[in-house]
N, C-alpha and C. Protein backbone atom coordinates (compact mmCIF):
# COMPACT_ATOMS: atom_id res chain seq x y z
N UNK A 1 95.02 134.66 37.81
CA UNK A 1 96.29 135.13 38.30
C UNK A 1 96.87 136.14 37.30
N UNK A 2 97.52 137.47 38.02
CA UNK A 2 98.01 138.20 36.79
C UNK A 2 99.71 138.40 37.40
N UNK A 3 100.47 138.57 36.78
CA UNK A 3 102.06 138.56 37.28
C UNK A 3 102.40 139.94 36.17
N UNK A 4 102.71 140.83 37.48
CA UNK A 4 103.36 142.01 36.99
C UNK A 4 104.74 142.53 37.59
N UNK A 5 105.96 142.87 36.49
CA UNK A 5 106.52 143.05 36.68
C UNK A 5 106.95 144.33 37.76
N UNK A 6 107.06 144.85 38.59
CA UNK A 6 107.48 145.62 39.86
C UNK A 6 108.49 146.63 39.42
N UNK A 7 107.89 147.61 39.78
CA UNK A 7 109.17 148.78 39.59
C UNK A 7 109.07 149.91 40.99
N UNK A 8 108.05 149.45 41.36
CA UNK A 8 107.79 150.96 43.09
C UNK A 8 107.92 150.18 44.18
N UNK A 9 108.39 150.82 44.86
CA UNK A 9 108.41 150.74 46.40
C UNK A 9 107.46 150.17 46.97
N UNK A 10 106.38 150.79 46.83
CA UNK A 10 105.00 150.87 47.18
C UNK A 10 104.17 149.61 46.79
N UNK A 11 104.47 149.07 45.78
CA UNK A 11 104.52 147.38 45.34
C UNK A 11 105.04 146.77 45.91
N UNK A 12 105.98 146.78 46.27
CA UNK A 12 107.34 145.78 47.50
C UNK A 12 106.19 146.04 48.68
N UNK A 13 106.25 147.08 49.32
CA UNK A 13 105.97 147.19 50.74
C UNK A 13 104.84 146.54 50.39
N UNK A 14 103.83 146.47 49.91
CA UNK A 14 102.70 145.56 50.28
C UNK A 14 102.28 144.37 50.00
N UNK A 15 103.62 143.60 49.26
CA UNK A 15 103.67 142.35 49.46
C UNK A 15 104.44 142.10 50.07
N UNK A 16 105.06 142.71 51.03
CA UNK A 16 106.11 142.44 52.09
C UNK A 16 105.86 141.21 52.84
N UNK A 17 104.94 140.70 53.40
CA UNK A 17 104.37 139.46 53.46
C UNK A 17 105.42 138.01 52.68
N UNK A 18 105.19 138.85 51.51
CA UNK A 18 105.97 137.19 50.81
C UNK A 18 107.59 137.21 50.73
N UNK A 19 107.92 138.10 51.69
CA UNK A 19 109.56 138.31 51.85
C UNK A 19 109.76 137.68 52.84
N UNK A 20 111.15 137.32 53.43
CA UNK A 20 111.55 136.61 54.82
C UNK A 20 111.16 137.51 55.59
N UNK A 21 111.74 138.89 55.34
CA UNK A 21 111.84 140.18 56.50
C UNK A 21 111.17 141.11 56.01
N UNK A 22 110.38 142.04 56.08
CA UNK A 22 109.48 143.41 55.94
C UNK A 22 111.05 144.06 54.35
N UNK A 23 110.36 144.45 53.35
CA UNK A 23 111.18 145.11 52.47
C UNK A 23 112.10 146.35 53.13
N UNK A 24 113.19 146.72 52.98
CA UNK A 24 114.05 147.59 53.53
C UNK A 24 114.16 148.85 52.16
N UNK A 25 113.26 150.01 52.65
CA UNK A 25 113.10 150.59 51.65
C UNK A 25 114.30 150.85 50.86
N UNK A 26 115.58 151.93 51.46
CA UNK A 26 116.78 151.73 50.56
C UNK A 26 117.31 151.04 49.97
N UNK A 27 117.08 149.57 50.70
CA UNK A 27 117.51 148.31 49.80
C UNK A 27 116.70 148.12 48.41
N UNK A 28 115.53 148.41 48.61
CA UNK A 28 114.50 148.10 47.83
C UNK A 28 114.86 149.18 46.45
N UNK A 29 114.83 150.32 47.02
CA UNK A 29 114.89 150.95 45.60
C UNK A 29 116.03 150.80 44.80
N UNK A 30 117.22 150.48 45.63
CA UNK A 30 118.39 150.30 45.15
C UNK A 30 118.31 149.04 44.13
N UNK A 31 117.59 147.93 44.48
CA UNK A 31 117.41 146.57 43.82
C UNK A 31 116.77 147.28 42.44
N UNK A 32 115.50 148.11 42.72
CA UNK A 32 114.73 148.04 41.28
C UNK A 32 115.10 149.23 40.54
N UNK A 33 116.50 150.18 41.08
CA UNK A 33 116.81 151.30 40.32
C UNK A 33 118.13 150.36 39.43
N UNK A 34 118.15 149.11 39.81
CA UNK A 34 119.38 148.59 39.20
C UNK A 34 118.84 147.79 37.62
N UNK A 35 118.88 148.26 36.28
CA UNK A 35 118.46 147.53 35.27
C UNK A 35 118.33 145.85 35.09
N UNK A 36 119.09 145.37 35.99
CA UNK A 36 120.21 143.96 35.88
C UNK A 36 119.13 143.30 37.08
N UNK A 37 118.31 143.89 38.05
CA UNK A 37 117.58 143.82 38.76
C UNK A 37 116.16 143.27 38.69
N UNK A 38 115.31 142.05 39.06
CA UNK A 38 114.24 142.35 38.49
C UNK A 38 113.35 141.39 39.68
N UNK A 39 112.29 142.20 39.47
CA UNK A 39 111.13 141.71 40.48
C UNK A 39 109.78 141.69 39.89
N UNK A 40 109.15 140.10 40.10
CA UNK A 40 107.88 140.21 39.50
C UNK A 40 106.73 139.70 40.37
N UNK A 41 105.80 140.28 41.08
CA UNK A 41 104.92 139.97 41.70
C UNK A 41 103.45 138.84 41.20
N UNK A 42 102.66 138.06 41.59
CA UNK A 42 101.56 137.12 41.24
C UNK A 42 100.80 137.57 42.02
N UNK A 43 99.56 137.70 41.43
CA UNK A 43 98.25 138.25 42.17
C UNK A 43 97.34 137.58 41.97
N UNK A 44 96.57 137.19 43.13
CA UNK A 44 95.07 136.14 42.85
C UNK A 44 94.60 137.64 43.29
N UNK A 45 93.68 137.61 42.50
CA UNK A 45 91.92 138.76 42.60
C UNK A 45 92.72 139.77 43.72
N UNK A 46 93.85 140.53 43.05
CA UNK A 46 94.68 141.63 43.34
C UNK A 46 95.13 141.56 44.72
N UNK A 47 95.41 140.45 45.42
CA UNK A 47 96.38 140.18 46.52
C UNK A 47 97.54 139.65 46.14
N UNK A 48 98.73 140.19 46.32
CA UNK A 48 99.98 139.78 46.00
C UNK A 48 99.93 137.92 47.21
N UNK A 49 100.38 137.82 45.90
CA UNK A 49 100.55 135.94 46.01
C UNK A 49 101.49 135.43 46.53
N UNK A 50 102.95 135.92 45.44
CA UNK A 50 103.77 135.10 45.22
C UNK A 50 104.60 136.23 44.73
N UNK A 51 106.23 136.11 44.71
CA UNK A 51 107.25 136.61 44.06
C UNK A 51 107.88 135.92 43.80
N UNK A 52 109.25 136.49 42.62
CA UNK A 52 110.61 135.91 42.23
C UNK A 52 111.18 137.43 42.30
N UNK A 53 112.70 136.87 42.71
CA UNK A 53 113.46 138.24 42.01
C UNK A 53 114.33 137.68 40.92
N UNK A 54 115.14 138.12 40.34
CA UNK A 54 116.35 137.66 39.43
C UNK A 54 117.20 138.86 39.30
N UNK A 55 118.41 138.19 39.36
CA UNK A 55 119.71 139.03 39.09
C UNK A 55 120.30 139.10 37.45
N UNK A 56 120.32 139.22 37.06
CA UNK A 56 121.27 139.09 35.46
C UNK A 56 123.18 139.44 36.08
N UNK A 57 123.46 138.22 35.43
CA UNK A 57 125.56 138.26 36.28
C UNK A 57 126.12 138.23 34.78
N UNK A 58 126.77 139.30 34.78
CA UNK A 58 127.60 139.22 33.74
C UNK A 58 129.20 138.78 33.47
N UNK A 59 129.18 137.70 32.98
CA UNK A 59 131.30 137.26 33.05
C UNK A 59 131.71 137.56 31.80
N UNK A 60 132.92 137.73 31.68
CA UNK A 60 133.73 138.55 30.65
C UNK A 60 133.74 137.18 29.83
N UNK A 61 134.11 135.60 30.13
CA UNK A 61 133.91 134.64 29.12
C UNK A 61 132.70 133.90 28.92
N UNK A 62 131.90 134.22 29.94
CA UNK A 62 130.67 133.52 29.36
C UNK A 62 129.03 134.30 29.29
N UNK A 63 129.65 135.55 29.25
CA UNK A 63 128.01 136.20 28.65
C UNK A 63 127.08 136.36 30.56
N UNK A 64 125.86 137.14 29.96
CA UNK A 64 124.93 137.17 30.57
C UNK A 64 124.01 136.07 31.36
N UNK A 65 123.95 135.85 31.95
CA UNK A 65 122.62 134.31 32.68
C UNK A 65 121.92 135.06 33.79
N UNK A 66 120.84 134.56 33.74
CA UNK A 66 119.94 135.07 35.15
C UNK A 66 120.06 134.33 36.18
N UNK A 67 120.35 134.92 37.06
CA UNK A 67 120.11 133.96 38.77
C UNK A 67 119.07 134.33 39.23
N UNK A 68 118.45 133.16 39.86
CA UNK A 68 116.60 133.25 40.21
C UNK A 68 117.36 133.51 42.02
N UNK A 69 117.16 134.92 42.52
CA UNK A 69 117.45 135.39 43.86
C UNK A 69 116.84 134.73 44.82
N UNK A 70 115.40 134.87 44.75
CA UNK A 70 114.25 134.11 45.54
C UNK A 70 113.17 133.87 44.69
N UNK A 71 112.34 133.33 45.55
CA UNK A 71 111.15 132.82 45.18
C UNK A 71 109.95 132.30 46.59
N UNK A 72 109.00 133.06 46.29
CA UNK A 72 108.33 132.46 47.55
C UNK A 72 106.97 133.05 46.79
N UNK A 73 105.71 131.77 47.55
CA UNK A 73 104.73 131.99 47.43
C UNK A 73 103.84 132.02 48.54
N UNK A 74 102.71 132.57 48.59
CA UNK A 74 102.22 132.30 50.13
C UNK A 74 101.60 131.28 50.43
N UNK A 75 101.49 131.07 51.78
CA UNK A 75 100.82 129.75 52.06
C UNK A 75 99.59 129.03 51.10
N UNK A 76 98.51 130.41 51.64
CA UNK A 76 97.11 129.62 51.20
C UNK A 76 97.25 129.67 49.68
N UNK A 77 98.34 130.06 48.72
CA UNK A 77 98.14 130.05 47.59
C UNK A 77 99.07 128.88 46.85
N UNK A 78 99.66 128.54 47.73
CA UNK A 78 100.35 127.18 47.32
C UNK A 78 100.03 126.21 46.48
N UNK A 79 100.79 125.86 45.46
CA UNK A 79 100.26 124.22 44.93
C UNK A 79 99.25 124.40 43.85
N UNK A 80 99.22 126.03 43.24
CA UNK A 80 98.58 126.64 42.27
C UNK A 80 98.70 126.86 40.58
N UNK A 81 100.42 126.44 40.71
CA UNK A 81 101.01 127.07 39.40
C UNK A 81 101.57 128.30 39.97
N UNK A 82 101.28 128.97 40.80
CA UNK A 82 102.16 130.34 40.85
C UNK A 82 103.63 130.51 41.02
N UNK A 83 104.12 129.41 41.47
CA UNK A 83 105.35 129.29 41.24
C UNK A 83 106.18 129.19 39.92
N UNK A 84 105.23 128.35 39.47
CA UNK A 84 106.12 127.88 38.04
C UNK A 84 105.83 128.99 36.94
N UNK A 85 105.11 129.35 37.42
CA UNK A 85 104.33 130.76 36.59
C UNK A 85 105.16 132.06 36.92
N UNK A 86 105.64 131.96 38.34
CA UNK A 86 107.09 133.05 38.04
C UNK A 86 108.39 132.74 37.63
N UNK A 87 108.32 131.48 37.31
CA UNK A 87 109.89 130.81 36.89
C UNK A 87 109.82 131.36 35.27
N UNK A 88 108.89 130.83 35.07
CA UNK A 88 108.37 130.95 33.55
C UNK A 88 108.66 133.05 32.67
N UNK A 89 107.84 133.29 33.82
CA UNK A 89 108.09 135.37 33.68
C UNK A 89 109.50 135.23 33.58
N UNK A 90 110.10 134.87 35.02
CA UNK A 90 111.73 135.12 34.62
C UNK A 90 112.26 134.41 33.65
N UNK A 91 112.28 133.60 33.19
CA UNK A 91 112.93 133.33 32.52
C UNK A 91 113.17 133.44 30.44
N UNK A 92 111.19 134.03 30.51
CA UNK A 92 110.91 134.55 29.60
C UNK A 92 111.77 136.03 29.53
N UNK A 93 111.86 136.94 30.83
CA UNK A 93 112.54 137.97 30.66
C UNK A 93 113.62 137.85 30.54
N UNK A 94 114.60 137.11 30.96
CA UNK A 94 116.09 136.28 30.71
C UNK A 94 116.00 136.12 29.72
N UNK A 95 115.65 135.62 28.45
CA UNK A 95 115.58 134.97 27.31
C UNK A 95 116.00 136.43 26.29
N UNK A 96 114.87 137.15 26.51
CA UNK A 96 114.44 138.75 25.97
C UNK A 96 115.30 139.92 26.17
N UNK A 97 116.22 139.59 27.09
CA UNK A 97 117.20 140.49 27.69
C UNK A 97 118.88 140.07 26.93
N UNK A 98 118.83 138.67 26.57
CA UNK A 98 119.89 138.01 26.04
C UNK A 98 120.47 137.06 26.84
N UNK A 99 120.01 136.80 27.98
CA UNK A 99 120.86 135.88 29.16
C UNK A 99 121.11 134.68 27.85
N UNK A 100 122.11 133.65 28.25
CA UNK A 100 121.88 132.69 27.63
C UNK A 100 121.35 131.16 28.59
N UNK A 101 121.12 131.09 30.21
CA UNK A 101 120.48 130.30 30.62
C UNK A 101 120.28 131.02 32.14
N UNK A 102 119.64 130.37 32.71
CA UNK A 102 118.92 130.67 33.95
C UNK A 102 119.46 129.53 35.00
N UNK A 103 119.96 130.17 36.24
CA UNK A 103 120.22 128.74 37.12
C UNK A 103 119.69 129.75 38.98
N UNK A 104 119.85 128.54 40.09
CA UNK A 104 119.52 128.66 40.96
C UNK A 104 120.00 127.48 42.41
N UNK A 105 120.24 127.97 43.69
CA UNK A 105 120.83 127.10 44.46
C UNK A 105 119.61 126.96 45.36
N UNK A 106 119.18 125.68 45.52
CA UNK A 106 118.22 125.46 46.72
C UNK A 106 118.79 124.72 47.91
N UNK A 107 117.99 124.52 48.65
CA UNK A 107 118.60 123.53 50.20
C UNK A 107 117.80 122.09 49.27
N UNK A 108 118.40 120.84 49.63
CA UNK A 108 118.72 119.36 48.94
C UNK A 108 117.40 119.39 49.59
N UNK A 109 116.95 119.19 51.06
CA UNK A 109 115.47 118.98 51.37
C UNK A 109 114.41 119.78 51.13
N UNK A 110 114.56 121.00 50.11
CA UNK A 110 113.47 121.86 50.30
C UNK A 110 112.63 121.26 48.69
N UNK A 111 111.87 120.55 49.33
CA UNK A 111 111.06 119.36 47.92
C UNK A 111 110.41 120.10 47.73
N UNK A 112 109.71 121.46 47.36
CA UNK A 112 108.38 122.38 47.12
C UNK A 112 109.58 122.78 45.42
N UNK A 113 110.56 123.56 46.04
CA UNK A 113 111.33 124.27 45.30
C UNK A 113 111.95 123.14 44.09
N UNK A 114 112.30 122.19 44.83
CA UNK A 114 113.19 121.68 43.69
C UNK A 114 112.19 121.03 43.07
N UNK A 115 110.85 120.54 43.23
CA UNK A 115 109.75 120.25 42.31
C UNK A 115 109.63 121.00 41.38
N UNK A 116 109.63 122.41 41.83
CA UNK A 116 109.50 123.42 40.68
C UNK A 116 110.36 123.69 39.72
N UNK A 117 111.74 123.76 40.42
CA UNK A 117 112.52 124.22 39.66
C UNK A 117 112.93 122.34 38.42
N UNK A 118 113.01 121.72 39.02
CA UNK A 118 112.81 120.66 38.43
C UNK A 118 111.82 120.59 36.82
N UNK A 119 110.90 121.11 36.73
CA UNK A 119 110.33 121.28 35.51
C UNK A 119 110.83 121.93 34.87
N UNK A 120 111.68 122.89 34.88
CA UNK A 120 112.30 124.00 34.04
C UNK A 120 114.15 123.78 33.33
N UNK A 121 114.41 122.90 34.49
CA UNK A 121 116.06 122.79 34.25
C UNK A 121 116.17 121.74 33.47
N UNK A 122 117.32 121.62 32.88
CA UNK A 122 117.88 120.94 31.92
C UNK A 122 119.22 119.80 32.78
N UNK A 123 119.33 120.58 33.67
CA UNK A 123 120.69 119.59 34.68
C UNK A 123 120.46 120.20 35.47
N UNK A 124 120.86 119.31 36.76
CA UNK A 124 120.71 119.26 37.81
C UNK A 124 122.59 119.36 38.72
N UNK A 125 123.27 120.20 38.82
CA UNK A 125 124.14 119.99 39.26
C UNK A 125 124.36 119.13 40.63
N UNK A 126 125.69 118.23 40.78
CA UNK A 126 125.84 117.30 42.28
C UNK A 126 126.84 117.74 42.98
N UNK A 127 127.20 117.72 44.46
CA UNK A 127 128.24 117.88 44.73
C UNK A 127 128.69 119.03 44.63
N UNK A 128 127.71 120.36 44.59
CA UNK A 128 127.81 121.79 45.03
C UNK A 128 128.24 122.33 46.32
N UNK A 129 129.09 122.81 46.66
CA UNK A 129 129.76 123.33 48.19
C UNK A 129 129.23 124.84 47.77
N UNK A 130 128.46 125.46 48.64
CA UNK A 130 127.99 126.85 48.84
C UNK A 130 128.84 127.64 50.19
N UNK A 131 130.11 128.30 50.06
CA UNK A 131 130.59 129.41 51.00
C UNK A 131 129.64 130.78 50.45
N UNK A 132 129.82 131.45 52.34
CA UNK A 132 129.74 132.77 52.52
C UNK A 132 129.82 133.37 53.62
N UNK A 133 130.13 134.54 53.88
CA UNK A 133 130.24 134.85 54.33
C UNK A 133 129.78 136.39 54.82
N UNK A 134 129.65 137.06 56.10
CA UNK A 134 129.08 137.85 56.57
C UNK A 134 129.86 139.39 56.70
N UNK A 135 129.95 140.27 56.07
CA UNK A 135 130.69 141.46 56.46
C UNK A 135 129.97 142.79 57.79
N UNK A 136 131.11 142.98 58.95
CA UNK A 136 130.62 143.75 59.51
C UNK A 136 129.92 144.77 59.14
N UNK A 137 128.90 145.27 59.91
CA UNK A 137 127.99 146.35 59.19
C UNK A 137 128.69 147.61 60.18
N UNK A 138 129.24 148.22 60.11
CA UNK A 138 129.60 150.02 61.03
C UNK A 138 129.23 151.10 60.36
């Protein structure tokens, strides 16, 4: 497995596969023209595998932290390490950048994710309420 960090378009679009929806090119470049931005692809024998993205959020009292955006791996490559193997990239790049910790919100039944993320965290927050909301697009 080799995990390289992403900076083209042209990398996105052809692991588009391991996204919910086909990459949206403007979106796309906009994500990786943003420094604070980061995308790292996993490759078995040069087929994109697996991704993470991460955000870096900056607050005026508490510093830098990375938020793990997504994470998905593909089916047949499941249950490999490639997951934990992009937790690991990000968070090595979080570390290197100055974040001072790494966090992430999953769904309570999604047992793949919180297995994973489970090896890496230090606490487990309870009793999280997640709002949001949708802005018209015109």
């Amino acid at each position: 497995m080799e995990i390289h960090r992403i900076t083209r378009f042209e990398a996105v679009e052809a692991a588009g596969h391991l996204f919910d929806e086909p990459p949206r090119e403007e979106a796309t470049r906009r994500f990786l023209d943003d420094p604070g931005h980061h995308l790292f692809i996993a490759y078995e024998d040069g087929v994109p595998a697996g991704m993470i993205t991460g955000v870096e959020m900056t607050h005026p009292d508490k510093g830098t932290e990375m938020f793990v955006y997504e994470l998905g791996v593909d089916e047949p490559y499941r249950r490999r390490g490639i997951a934990a193997a992009l937790v690991s990239a990000l968070a090595e790049l979080g570390r290197g950048r100055g974040c001072y910790g790494m966090w992430v919100i999953t769904d309570e039944g999604n047992t793949a994710a919180r297995a994973t993320y489970g090896r890496f965290a230090q606490e487990v927050e309870q009793d999280q309420v997640v709002f949001s909301w949708t802005f018209d697009e015109t």
